[in-house]
PDB file of N, CA and C in Angstrom:
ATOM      1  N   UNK A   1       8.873  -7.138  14.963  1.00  0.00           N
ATOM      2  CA  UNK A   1       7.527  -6.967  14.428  1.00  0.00           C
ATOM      3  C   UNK A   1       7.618  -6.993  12.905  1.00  0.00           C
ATOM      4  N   UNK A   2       6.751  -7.721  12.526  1.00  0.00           N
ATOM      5  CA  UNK A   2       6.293  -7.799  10.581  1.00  0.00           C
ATOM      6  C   UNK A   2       6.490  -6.443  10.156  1.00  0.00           C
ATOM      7  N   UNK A   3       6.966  -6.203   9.097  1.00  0.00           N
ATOM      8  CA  UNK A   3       6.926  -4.813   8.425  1.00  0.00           C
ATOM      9  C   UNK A   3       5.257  -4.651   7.582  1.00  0.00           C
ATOM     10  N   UNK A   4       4.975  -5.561   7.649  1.00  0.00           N
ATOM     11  CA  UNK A   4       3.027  -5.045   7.433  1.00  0.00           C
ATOM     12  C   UNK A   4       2.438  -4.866   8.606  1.00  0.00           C
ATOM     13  N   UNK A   5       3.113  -5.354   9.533  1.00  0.00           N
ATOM     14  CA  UNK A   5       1.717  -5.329  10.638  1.00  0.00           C
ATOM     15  C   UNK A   5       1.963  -3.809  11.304  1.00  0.00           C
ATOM     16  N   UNK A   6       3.629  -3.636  11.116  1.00  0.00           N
ATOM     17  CA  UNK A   6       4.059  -1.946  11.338  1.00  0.00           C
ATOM     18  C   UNK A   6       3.497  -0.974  10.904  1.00  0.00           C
ATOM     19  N   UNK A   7       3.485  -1.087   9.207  1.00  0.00           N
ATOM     20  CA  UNK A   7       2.439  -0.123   8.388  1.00  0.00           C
ATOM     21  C   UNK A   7       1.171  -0.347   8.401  1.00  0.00           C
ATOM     22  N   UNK A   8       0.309  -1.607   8.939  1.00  0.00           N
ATOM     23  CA  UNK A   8      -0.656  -1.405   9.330  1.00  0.00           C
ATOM     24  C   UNK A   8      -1.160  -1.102  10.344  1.00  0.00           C
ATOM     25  N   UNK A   9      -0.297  -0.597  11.642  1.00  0.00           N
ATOM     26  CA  UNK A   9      -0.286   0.125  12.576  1.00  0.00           C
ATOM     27  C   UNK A   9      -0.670   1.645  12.182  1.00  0.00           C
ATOM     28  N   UNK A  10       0.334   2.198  11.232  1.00  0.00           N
ATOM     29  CA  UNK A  10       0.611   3.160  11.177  1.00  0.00           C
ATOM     30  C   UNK A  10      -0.771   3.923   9.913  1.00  0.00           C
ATOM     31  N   UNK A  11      -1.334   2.876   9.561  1.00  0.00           N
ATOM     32  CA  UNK A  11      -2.855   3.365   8.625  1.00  0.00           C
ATOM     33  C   UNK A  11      -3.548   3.284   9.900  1.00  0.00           C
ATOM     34  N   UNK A  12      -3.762   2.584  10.512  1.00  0.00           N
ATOM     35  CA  UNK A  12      -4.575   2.680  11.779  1.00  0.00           C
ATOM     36  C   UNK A  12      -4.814   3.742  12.454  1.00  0.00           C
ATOM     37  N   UNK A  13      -3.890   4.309  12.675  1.00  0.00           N
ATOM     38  CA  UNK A  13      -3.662   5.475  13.844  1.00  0.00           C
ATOM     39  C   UNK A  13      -3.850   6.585  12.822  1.00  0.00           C
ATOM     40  N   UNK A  14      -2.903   6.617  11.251  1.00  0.00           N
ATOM     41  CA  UNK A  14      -3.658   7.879  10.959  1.00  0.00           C
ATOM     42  C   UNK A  14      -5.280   8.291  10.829  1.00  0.00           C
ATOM     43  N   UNK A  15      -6.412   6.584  10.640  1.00  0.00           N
ATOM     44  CA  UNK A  15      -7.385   6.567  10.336  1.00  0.00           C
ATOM     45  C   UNK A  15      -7.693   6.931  11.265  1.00  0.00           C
ATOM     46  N   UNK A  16      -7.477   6.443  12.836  1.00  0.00           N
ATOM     47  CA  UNK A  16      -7.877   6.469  14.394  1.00  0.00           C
ATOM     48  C   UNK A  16      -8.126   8.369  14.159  1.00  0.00           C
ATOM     49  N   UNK A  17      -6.759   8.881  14.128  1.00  0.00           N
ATOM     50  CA  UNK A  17      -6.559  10.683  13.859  1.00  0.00           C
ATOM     51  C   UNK A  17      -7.932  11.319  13.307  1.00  0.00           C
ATOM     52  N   UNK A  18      -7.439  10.831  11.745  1.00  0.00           N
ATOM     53  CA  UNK A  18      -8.688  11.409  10.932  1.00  0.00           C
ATOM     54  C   UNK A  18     -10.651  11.318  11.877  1.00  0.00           C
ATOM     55  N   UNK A  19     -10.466   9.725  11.701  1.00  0.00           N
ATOM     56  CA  UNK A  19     -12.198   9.798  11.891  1.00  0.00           C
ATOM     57  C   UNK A  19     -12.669  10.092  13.635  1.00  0.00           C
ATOM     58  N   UNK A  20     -11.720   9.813  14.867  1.00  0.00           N
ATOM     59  CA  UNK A  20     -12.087  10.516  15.986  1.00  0.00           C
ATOM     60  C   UNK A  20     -11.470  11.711  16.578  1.00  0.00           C
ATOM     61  N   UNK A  21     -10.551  12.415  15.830  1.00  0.00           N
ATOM     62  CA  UNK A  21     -10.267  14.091  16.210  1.00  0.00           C
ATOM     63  C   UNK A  21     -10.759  14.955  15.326  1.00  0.00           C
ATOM     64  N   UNK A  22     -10.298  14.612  14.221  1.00  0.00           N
ATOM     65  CA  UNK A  22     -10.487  15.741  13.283  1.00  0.00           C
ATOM     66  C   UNK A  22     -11.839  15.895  12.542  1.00  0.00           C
ATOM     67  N   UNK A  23     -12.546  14.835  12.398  1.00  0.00           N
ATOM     68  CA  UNK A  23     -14.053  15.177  12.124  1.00  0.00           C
ATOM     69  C   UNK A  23     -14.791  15.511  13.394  1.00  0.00           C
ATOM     70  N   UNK A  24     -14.862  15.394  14.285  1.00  0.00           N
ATOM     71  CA  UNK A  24     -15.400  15.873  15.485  1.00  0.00           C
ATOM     72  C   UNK A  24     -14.899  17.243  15.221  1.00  0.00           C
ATOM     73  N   UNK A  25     -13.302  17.685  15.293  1.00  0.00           N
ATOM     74  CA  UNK A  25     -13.292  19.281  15.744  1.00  0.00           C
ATOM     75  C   UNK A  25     -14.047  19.696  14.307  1.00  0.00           C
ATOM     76  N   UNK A  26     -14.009  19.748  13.216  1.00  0.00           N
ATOM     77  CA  UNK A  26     -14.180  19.990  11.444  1.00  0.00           C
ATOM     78  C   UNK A  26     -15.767  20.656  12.125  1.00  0.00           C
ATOM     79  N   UNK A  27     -16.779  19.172  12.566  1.00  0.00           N
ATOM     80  CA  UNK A  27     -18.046  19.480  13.392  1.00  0.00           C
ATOM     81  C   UNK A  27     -18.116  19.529  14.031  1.00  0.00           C
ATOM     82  N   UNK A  28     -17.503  20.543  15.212  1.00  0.00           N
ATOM     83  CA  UNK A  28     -17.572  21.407  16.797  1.00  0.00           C
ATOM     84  C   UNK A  28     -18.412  20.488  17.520  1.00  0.00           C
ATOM     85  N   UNK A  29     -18.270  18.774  17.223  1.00  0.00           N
ATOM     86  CA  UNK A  29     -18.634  17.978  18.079  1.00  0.00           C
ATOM     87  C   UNK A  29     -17.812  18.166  19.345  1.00  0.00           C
ATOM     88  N   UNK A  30     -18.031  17.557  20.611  1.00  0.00           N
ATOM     89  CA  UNK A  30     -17.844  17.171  21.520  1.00  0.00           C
ATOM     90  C   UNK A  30     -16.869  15.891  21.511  1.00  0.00           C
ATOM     91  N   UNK A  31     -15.761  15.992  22.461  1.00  0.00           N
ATOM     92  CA  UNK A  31     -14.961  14.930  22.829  1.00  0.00           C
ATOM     93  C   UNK A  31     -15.473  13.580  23.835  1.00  0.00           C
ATOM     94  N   UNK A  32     -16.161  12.914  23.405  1.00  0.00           N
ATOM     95  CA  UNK A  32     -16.062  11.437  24.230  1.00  0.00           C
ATOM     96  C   UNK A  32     -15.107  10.748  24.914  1.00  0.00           C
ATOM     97  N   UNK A  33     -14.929  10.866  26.139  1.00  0.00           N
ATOM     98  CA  UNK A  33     -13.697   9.854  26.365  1.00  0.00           C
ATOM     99  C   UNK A  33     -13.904   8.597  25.910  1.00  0.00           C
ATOM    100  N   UNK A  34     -15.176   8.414  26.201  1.00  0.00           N
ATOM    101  CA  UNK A  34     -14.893   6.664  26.080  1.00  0.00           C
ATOM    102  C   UNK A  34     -15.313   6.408  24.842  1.00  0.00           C
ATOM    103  N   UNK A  35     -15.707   6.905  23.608  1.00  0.00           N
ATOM    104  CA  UNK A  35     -15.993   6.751  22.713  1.00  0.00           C
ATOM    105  C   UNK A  35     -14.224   6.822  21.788  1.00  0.00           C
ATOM    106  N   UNK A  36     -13.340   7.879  22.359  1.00  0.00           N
ATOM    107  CA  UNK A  36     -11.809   8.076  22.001  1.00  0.00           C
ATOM    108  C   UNK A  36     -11.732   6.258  22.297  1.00  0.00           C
ATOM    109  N   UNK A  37     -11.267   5.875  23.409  1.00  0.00           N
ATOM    110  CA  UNK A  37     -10.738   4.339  24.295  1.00  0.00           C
ATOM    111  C   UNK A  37     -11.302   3.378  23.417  1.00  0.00           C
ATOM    112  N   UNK A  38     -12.753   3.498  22.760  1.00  0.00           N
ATOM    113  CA  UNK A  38     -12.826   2.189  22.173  1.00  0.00           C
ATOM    114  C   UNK A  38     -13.036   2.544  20.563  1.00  0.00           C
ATOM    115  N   UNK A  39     -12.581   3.628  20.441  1.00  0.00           N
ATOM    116  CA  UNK A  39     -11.688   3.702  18.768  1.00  0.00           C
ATOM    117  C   UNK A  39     -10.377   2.822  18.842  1.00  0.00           C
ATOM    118  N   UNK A  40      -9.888   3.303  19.870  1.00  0.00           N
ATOM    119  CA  UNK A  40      -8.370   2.472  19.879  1.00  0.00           C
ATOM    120  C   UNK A  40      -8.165   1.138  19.156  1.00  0.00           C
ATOM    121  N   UNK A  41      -8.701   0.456  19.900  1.00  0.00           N
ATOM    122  CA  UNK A  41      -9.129  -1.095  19.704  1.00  0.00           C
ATOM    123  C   UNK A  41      -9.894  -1.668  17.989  1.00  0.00           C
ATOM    124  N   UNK A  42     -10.234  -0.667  17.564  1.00  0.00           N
ATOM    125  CA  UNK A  42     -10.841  -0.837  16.422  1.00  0.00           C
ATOM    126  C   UNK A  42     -10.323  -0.314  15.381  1.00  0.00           C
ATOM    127  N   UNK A  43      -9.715   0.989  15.418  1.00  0.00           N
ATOM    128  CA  UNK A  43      -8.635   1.264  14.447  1.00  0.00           C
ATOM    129  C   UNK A  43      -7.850   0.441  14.422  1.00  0.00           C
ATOM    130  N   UNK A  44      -6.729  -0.294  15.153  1.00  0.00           N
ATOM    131  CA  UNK A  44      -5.606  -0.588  15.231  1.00  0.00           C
ATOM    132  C   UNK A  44      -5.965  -2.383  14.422  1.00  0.00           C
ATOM    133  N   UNK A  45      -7.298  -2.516  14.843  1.00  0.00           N
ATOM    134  CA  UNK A  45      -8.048  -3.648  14.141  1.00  0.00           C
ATOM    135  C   UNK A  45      -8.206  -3.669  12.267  1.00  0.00           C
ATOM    136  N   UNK A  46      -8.296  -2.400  12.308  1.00  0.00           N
ATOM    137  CA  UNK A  46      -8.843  -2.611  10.562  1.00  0.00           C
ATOM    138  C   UNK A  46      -7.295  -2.184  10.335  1.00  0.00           C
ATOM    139  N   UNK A  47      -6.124  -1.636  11.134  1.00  0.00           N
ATOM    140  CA  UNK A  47      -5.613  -1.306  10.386  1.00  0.00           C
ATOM    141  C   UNK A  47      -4.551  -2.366   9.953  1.00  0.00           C
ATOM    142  N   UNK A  48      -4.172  -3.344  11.246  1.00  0.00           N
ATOM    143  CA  UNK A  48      -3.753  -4.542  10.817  1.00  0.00           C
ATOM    144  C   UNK A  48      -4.208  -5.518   9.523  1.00  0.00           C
ATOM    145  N   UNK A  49      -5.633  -5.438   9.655  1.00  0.00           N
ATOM    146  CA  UNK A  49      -6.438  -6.027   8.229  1.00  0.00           C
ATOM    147  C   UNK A  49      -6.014  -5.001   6.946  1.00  0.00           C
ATOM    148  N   UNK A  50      -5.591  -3.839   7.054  1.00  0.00           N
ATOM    149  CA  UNK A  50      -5.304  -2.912   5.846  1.00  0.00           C
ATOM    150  C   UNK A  50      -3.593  -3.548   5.574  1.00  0.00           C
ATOM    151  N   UNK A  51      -3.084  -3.536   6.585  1.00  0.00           N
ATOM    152  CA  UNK A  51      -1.720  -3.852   6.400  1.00  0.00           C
ATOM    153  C   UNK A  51      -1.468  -5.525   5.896  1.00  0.00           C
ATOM    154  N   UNK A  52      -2.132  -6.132   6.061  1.00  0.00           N
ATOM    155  CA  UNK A  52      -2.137  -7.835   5.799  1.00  0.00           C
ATOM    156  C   UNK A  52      -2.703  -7.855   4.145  1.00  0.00           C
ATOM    157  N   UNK A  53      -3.742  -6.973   4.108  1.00  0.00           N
ATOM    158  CA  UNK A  53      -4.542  -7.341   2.570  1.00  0.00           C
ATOM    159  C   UNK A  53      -3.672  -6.398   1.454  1.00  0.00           C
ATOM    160  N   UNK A  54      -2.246  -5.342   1.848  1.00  0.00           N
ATOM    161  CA  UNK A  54      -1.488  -4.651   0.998  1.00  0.00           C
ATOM    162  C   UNK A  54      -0.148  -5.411   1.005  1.00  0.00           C
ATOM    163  N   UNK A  55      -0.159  -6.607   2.317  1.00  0.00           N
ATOM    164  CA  UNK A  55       0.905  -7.410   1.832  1.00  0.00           C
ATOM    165  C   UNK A  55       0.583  -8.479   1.246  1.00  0.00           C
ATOM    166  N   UNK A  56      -0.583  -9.082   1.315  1.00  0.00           N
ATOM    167  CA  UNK A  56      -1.362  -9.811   0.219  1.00  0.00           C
ATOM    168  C   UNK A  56      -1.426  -9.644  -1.316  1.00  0.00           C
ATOM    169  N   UNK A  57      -1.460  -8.484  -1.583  1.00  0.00           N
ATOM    170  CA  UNK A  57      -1.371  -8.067  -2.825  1.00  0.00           C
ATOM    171  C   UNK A  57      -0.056  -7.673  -3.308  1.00  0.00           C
ATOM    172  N   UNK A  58       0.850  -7.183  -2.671  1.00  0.00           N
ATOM    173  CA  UNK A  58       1.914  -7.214  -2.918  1.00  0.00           C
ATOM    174  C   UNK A  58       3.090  -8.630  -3.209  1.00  0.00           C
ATOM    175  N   UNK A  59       2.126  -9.413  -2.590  1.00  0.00           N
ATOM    176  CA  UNK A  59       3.052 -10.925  -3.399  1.00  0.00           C
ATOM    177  C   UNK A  59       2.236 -11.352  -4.393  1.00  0.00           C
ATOM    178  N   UNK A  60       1.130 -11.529  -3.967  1.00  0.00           N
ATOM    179  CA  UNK A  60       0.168 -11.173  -5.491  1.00  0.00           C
ATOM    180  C   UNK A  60       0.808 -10.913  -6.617  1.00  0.00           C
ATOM    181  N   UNK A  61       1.261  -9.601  -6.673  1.00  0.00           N
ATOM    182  CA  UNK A  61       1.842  -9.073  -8.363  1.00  0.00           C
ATOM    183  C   UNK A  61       3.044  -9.527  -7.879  1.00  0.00           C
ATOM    184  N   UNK A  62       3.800  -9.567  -7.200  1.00  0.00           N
ATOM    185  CA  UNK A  62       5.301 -10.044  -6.972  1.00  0.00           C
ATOM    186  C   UNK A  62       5.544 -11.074  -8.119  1.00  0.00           C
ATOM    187  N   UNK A  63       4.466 -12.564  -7.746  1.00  0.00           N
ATOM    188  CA  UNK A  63       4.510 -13.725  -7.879  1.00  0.00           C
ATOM    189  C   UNK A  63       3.488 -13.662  -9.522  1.00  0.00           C
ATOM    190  N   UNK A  64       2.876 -12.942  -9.892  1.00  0.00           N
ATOM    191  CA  UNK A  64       2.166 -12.230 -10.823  1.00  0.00           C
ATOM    192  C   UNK A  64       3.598 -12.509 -12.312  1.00  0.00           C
ATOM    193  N   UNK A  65       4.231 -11.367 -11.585  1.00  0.00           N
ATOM    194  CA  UNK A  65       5.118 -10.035 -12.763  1.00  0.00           C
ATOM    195  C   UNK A  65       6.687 -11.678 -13.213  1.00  0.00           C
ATOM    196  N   UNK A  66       6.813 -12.659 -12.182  1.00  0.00           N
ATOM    197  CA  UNK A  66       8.029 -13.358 -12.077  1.00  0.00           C
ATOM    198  C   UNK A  66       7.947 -13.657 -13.256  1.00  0.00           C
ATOM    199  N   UNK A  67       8.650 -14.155 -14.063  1.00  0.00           N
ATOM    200  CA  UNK A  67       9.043 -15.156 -15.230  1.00  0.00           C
ATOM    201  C   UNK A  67       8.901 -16.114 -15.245  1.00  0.00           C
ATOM    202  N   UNK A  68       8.244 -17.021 -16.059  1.00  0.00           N
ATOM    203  CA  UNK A  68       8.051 -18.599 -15.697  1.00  0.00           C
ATOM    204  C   UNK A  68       9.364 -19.149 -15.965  1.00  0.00           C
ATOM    205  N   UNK A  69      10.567 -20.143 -15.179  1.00  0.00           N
ATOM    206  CA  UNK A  69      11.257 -20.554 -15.707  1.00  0.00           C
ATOM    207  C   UNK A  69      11.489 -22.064 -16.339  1.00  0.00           C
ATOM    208  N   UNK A  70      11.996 -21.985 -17.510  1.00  0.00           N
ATOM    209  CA  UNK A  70      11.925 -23.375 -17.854  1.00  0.00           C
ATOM    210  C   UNK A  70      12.879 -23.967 -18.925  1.00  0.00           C
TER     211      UNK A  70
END
């Protein structure tokens, strides 16, 4: 597996954490199952897009910072 698409796994799931456990318990909301099941699918969605657009930018300045040689 890509080492972006890994860390954009891994923004995913903490985002998945944050916005369907912990703001629900924060506001003594109620647990959805099926509202949990199709976070899944959508975190793991933006978080791949988070992980692609920080390796985007990271060759960005890579290719940015190089030295022109000549």
């Amino acid at each position: 597996m890509k080492k972006w698409i890994r860390s954009g796994l891994v923004w995913g799931g903490i985002l998945y954490v944050i916005t369907m456990i912990v703001f629900p318990l924060i506001d003594h909301e109620n647990f959805d199952f099926e509202k949990l099941l199709l976070g899944l699918p959508l975190w793991a969605l933006v978080g791949v897009v988070i992980g692609y657009l920080f390796e985007k930018k990271k060759k960005h300045t890579q290719k940015k910072r190089k030295p022109a040689q000549g």
